[in-house]
C-alpha atoms as a PDB file:
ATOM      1  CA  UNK A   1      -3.425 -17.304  23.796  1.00  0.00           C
ATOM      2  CA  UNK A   2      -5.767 -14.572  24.073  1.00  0.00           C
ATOM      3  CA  UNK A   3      -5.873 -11.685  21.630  1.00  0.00           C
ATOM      4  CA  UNK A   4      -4.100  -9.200  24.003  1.00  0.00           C
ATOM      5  CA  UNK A   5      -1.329 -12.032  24.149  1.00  0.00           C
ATOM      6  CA  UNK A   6      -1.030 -12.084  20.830  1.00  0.00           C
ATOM      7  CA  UNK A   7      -0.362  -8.381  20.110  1.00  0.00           C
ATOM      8  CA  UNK A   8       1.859  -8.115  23.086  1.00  0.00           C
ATOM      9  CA  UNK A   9       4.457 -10.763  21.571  1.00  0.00           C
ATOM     10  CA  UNK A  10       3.633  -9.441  18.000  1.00  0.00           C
ATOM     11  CA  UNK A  11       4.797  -5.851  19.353  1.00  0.00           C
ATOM     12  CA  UNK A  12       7.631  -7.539  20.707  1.00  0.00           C
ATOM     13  CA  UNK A  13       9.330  -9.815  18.011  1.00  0.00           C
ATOM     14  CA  UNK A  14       8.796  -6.399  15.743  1.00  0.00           C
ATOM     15  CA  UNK A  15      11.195  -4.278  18.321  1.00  0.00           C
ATOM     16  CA  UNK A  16      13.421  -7.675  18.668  1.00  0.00           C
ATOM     17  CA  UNK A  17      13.127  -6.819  14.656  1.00  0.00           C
ATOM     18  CA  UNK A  18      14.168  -3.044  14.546  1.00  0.00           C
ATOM     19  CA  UNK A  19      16.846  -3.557  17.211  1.00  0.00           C
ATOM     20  CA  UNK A  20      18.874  -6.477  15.139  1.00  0.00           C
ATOM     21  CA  UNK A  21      18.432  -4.633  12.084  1.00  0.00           C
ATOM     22  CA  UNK A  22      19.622  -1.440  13.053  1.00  0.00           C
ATOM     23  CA  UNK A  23      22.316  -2.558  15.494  1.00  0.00           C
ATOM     24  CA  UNK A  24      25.611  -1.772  13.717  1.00  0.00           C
ATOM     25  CA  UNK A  25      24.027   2.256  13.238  1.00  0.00           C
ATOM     26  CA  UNK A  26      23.317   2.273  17.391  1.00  0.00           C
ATOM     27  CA  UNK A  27      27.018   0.276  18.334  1.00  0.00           C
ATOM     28  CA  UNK A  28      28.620   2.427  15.817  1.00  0.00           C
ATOM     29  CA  UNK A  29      27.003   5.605  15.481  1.00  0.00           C
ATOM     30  CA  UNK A  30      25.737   6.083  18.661  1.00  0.00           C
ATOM     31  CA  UNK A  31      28.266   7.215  21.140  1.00  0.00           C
ATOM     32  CA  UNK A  32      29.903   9.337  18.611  1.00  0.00           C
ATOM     33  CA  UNK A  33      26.566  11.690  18.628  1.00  0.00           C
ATOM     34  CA  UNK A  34      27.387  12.197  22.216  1.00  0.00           C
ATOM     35  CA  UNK A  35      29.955  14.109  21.012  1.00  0.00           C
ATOM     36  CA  UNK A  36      28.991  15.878  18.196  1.00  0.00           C
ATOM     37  CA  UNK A  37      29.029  15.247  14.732  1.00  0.00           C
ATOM     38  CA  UNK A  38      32.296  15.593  12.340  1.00  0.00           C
ATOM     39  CA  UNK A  39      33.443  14.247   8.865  1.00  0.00           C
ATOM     40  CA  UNK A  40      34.665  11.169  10.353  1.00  0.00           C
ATOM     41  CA  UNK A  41      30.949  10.288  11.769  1.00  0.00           C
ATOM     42  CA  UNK A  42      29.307  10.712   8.413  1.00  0.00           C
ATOM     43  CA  UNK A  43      31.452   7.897   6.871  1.00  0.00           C
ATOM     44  CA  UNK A  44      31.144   5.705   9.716  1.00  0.00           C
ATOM     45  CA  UNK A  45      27.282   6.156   9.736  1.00  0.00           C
ATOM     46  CA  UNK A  46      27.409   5.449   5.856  1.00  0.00           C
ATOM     47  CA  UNK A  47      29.650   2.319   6.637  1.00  0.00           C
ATOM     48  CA  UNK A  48      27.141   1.229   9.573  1.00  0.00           C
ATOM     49  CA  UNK A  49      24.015   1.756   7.069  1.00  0.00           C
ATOM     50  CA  UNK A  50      26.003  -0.526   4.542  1.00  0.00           C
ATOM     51  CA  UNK A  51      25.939  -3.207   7.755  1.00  0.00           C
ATOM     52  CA  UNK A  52      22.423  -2.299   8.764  1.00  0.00           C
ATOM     53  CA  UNK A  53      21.707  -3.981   5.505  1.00  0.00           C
ATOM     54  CA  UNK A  54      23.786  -7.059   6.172  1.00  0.00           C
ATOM     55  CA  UNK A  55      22.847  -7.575   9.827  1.00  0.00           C
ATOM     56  CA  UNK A  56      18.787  -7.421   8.527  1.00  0.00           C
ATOM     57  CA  UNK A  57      19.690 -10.550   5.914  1.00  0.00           C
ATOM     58  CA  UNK A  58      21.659 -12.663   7.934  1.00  0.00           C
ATOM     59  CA  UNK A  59      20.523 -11.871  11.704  1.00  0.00           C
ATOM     60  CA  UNK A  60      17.339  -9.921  11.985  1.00  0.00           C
ATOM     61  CA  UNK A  61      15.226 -11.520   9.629  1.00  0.00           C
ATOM     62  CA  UNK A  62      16.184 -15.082  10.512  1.00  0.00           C
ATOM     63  CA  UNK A  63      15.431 -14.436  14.179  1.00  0.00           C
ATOM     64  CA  UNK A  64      11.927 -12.561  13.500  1.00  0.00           C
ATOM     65  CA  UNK A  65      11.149 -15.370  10.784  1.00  0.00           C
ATOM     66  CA  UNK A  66      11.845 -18.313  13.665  1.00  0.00           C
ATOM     67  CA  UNK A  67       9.612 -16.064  16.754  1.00  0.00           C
ATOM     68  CA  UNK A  68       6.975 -15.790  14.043  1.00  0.00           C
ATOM     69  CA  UNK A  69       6.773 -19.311  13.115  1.00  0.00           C
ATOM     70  CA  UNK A  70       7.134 -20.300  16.877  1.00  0.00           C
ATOM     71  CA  UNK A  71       4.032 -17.707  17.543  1.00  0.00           C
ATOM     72  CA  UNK A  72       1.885 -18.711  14.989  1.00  0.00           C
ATOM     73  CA  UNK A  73       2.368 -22.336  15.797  1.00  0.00           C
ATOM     74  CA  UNK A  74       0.604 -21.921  18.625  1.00  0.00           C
ATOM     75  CA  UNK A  75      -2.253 -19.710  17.709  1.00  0.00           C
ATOM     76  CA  UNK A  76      -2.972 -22.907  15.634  1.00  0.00           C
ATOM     77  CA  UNK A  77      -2.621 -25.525  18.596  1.00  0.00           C
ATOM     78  CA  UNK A  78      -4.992 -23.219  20.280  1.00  0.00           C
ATOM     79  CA  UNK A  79      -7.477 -22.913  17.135  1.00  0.00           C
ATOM     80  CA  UNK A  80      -7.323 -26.651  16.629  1.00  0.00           C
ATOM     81  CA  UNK A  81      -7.824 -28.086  20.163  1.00  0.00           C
ATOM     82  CA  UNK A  82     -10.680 -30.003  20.894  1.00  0.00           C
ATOM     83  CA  UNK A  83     -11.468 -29.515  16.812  1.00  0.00           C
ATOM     84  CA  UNK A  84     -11.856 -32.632  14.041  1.00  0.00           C
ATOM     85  CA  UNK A  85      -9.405 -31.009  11.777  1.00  0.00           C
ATOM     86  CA  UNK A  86      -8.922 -31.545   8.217  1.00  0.00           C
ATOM     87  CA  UNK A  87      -6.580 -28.773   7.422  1.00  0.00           C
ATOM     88  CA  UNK A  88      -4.211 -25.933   9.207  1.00  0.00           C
ATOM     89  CA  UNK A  89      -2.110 -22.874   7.581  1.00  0.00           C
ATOM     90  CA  UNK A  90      -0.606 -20.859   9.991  1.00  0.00           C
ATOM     91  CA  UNK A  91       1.836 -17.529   8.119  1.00  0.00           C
ATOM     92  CA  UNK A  92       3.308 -14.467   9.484  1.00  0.00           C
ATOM     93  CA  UNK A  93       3.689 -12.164   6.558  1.00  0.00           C
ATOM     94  CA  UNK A  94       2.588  -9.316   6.486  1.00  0.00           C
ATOM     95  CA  UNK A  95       1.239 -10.226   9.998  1.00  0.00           C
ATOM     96  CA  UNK A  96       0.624 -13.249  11.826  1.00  0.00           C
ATOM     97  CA  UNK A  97      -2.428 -15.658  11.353  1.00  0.00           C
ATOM     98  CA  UNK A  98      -4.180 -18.962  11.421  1.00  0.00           C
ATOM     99  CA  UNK A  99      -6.500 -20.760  10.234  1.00  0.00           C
ATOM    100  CA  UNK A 100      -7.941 -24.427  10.200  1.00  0.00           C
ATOM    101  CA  UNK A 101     -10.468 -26.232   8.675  1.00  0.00           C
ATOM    102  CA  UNK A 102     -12.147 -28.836  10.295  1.00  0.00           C
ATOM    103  CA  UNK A 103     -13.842 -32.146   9.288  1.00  0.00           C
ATOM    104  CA  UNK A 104     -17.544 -31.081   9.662  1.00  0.00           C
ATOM    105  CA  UNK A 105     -16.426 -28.427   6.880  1.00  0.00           C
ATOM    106  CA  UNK A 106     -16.090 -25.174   9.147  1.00  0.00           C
ATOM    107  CA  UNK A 107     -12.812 -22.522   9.153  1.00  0.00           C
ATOM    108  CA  UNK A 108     -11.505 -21.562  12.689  1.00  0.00           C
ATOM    109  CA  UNK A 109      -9.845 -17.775  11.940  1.00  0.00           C
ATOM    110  CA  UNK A 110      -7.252 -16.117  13.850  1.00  0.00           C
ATOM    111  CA  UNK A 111      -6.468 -12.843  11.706  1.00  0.00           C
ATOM    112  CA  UNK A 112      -5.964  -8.783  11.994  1.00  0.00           C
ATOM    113  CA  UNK A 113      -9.370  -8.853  10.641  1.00  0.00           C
ATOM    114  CA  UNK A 114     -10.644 -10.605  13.586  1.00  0.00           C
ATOM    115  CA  UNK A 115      -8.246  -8.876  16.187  1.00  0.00           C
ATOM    116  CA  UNK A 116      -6.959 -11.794  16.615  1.00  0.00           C
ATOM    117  CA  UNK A 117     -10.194 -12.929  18.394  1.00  0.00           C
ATOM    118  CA  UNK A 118     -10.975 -16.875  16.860  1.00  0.00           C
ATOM    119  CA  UNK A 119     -13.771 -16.938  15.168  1.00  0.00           C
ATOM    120  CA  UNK A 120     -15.755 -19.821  13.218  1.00  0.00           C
ATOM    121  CA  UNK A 121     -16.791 -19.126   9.902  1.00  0.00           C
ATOM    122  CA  UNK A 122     -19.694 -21.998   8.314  1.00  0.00           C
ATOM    123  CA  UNK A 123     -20.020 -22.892   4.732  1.00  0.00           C
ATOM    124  CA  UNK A 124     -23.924 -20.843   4.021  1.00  0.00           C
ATOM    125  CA  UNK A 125     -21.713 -17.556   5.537  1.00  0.00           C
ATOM    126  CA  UNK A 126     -18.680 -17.546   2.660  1.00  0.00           C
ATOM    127  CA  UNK A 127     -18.973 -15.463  -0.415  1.00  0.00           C
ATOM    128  CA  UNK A 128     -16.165 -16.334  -2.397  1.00  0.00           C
ATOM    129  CA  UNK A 129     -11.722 -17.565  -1.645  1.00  0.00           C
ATOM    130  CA  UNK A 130     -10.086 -16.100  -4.456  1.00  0.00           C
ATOM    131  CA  UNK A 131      -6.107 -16.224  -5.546  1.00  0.00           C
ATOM    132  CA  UNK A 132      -4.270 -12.835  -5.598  1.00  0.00           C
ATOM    133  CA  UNK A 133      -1.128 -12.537  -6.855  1.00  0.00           C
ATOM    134  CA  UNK A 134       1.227  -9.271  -6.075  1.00  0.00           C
ATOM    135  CA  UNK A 135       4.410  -9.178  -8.620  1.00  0.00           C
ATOM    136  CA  UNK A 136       7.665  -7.094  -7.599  1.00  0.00           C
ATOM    137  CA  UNK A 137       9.884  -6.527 -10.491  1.00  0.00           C
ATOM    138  CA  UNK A 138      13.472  -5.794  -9.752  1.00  0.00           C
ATOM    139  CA  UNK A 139      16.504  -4.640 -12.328  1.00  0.00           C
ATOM    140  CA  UNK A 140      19.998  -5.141 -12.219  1.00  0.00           C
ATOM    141  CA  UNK A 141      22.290  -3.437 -14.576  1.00  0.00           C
ATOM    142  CA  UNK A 142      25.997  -4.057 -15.163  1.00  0.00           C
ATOM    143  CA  UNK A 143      27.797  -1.923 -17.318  1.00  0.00           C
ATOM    144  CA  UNK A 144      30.628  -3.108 -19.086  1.00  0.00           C
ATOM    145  CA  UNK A 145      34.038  -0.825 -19.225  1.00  0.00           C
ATOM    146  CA  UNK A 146      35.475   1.280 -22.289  1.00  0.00           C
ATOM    147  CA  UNK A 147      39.031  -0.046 -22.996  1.00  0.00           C
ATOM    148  CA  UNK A 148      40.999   1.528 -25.934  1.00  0.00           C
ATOM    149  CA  UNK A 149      43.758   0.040 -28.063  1.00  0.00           C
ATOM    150  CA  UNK A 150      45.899   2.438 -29.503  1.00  0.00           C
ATOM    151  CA  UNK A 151      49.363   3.037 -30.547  1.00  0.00           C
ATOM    152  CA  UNK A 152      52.113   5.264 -30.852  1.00  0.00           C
ATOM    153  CA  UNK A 153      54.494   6.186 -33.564  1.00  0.00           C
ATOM    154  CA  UNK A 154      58.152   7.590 -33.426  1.00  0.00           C
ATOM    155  CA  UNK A 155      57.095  10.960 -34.538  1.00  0.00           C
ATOM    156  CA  UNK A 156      54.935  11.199 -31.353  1.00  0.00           C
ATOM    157  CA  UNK A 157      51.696  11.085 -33.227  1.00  0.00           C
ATOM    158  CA  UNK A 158      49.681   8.103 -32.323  1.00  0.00           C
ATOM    159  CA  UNK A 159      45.842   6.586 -32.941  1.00  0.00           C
ATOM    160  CA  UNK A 160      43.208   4.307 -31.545  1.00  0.00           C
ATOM    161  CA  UNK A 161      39.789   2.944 -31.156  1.00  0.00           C
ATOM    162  CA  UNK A 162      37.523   3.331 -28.379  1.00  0.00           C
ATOM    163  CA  UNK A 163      35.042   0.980 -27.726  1.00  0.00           C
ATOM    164  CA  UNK A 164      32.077   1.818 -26.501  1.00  0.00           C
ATOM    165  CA  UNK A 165      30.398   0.988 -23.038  1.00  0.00           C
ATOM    166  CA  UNK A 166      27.700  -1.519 -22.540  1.00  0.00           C
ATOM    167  CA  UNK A 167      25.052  -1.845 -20.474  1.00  0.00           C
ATOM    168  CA  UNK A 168      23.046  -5.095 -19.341  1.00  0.00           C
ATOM    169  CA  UNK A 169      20.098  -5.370 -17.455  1.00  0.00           C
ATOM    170  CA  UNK A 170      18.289  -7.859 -15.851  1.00  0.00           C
ATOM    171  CA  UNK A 171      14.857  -8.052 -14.845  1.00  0.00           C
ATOM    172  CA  UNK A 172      14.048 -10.367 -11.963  1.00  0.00           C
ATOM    173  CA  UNK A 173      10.254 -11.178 -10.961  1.00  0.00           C
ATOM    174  CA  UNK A 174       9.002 -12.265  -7.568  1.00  0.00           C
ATOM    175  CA  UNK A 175       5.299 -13.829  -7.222  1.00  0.00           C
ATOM    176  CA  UNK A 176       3.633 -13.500  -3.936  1.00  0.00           C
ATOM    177  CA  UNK A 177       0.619 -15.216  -3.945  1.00  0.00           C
ATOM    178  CA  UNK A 178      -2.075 -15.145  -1.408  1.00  0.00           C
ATOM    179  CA  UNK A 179      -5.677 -16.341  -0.939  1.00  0.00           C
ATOM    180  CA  UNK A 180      -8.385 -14.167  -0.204  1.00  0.00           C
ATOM    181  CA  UNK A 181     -11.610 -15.343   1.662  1.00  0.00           C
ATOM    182  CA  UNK A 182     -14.629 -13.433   1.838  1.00  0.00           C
ATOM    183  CA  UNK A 183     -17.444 -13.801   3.874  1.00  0.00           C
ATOM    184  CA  UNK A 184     -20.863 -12.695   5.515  1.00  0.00           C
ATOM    185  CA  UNK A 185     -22.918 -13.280   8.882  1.00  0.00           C
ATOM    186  CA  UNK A 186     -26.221 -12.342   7.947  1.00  0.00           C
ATOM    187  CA  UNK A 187     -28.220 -11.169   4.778  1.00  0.00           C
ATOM    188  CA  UNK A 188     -27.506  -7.329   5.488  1.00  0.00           C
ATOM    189  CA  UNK A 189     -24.288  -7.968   7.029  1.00  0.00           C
ATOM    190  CA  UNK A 190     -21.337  -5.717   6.366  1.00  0.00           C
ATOM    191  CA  UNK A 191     -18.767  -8.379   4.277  1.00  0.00           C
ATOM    192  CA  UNK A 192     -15.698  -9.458   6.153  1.00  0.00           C
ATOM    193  CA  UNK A 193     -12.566 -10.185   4.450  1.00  0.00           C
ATOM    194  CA  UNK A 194      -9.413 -11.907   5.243  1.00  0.00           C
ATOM    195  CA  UNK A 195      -6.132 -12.016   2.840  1.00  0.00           C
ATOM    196  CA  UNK A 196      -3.622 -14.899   3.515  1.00  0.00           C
ATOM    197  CA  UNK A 197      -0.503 -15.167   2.508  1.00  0.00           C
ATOM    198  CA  UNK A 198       0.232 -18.422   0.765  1.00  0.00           C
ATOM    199  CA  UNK A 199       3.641 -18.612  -0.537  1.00  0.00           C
ATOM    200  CA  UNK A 200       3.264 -20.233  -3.578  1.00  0.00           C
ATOM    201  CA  UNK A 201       0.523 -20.295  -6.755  1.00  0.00           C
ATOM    202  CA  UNK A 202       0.152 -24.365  -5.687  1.00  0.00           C
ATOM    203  CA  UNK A 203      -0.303 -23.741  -1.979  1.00  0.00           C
ATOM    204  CA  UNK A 204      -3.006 -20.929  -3.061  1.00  0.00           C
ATOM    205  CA  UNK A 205      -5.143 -22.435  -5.583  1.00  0.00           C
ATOM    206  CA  UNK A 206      -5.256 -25.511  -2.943  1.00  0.00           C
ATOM    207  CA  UNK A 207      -6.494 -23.505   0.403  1.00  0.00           C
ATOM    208  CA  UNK A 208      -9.031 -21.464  -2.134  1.00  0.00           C
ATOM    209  CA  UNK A 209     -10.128 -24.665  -3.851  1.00  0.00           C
ATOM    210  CA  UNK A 210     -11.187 -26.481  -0.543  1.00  0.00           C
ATOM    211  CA  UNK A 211     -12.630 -23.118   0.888  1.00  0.00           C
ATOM    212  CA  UNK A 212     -14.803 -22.799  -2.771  1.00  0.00           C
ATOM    213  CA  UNK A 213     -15.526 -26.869  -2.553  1.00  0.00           C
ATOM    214  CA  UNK A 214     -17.196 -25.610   0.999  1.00  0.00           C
ATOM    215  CA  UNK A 215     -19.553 -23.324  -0.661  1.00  0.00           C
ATOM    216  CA  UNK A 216     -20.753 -25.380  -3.056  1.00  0.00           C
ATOM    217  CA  UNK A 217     -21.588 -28.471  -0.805  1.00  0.00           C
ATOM    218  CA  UNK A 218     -23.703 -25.451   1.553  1.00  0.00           C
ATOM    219  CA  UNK A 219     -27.122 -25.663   0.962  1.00  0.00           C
ATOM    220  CA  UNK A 220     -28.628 -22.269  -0.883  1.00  0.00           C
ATOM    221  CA  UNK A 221     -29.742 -19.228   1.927  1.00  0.00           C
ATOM    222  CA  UNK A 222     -33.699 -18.720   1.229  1.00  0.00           C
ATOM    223  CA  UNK A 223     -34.890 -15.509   0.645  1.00  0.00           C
ATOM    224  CA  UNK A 224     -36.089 -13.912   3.909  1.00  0.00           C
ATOM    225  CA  UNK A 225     -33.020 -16.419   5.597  1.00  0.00           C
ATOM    226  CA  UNK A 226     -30.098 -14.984   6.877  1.00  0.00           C
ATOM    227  CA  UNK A 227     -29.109 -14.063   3.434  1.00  0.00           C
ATOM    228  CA  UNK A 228     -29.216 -13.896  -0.091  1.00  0.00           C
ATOM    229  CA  UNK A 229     -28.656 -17.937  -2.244  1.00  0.00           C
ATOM    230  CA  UNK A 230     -25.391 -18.539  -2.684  1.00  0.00           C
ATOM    231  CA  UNK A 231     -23.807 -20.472  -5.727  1.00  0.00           C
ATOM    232  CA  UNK A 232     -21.257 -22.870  -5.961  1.00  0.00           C
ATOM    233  CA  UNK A 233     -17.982 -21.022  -6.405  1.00  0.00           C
ATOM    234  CA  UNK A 234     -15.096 -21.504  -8.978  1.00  0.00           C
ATOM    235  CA  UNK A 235     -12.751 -24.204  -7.999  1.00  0.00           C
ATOM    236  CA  UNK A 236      -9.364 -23.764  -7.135  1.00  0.00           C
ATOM    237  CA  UNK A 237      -6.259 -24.616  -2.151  1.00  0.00           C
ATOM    238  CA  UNK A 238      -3.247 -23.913   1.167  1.00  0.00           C
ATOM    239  CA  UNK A 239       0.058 -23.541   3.770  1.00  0.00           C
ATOM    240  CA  UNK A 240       1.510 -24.386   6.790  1.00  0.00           C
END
């Protein structure tokens, strides 16, 4: 696939996207705006946003998630073909990508940072392939209720206790790890960088560990080469 390809279909699973997601508020909503707005419309468009939410867990994510992975499965045949390749990670969050690395220790990249033009990145030309981690905290609170217990006497005076209401929250962490790869073509080269998602901390420390394992089997640039020496990097690898 060329590059235009790849933004074209890109452009279009994100409208396939917007139009799943939002399709209760345009079947439901829609036609009544034709007519003007009343009381009645603002609690159907509140019970279509309550869908919109629904509709994007169960139907428009799903069907994105499947025309991504399709997508990105082949920008990696097309990266490996004709390659010796030791490793490919192909993802599609935030955006699409892939990447292989072949047996003769070079990376094939197809990335936003590349505009989705392949390039081939060799051992002497990588800085660094770090992990980065991004954590999203959510809370959930339940409150309990207030019941009272009380009584009544004959005389029509009565008593009771009120307990108080509770409150329980619970804090919920997601880890989103990704690796990020670093990377020059010449001494006074501007530094290119690519971040990709990895899923998990196992997956990541794998893809940066063989990407660092490259640099440190390079041989050292030369002053007056096509850069400065570069040192063998921490350890640490990869996806699919």
């Amino acid at each position: 696939m060329t590059n235009e390809e790849i933004k074209a279909e890109t452009k279009k699973i994100d409208l396939i996207y917007q139009a799943l997601k939002w399709s209760p508020m345009i079947v439901l909503v829609g036609p009544r705006l034709l007519n003007g707005v009343d009381g009645g419309d603002i609690v159907m468009a509140i019970f279509a946003f309550f869908l919109c939410g629904i509709s994007n867990r169960l139907l428009a994510q799903p069907v994105a998630n499947a025309m991504f992975k399709r997508l990105t499965k082949r920008m990696l045949d097309d990266l490996s073909r004709g390659q010796p390749v030791a490793s490919g990670y192909s993802w599609w969050n935030p955006r699409p990508g892939a990447m292989i690395i072949t047996g003769d220790d070079r990376i094939g990249l197809v990335h936003t940072c590349t505009d989705y033009q392949p390039i081939e990145i060799t051992p002497d030309q990588i800085m660094k392939a770090s992990v980065e981690v991004e954590t999203t905290t959510t809370a959930k609170t339940k409150t309990s209720g207030s019941p009272i217990i009380g009584f009544m006497g004959s005389s029509g005076i009565g008593g009771g206790w009120s307990f108080g209401r509770r409150s329980t929250t619970t804090y919920h962490q997601r880890h989103d790890y990704s690796v990020e790869i670093m990377w020059q073509t010449g001494r006074n080269a501007h530094p290119h960088c690519a971040v990709i998602s990895a899923g998990d901390r196992t997956a990541a420390e794998s893809m940066a560990g063989i990407v660092n394992r490259m640099v440190g089997q390079a041989p050292l640039r030369q002053v007056g080469a096509s850069g400065p020496a570069i040192e063998d990097g921490p350890a640490a690898p990869a996806l699919a």
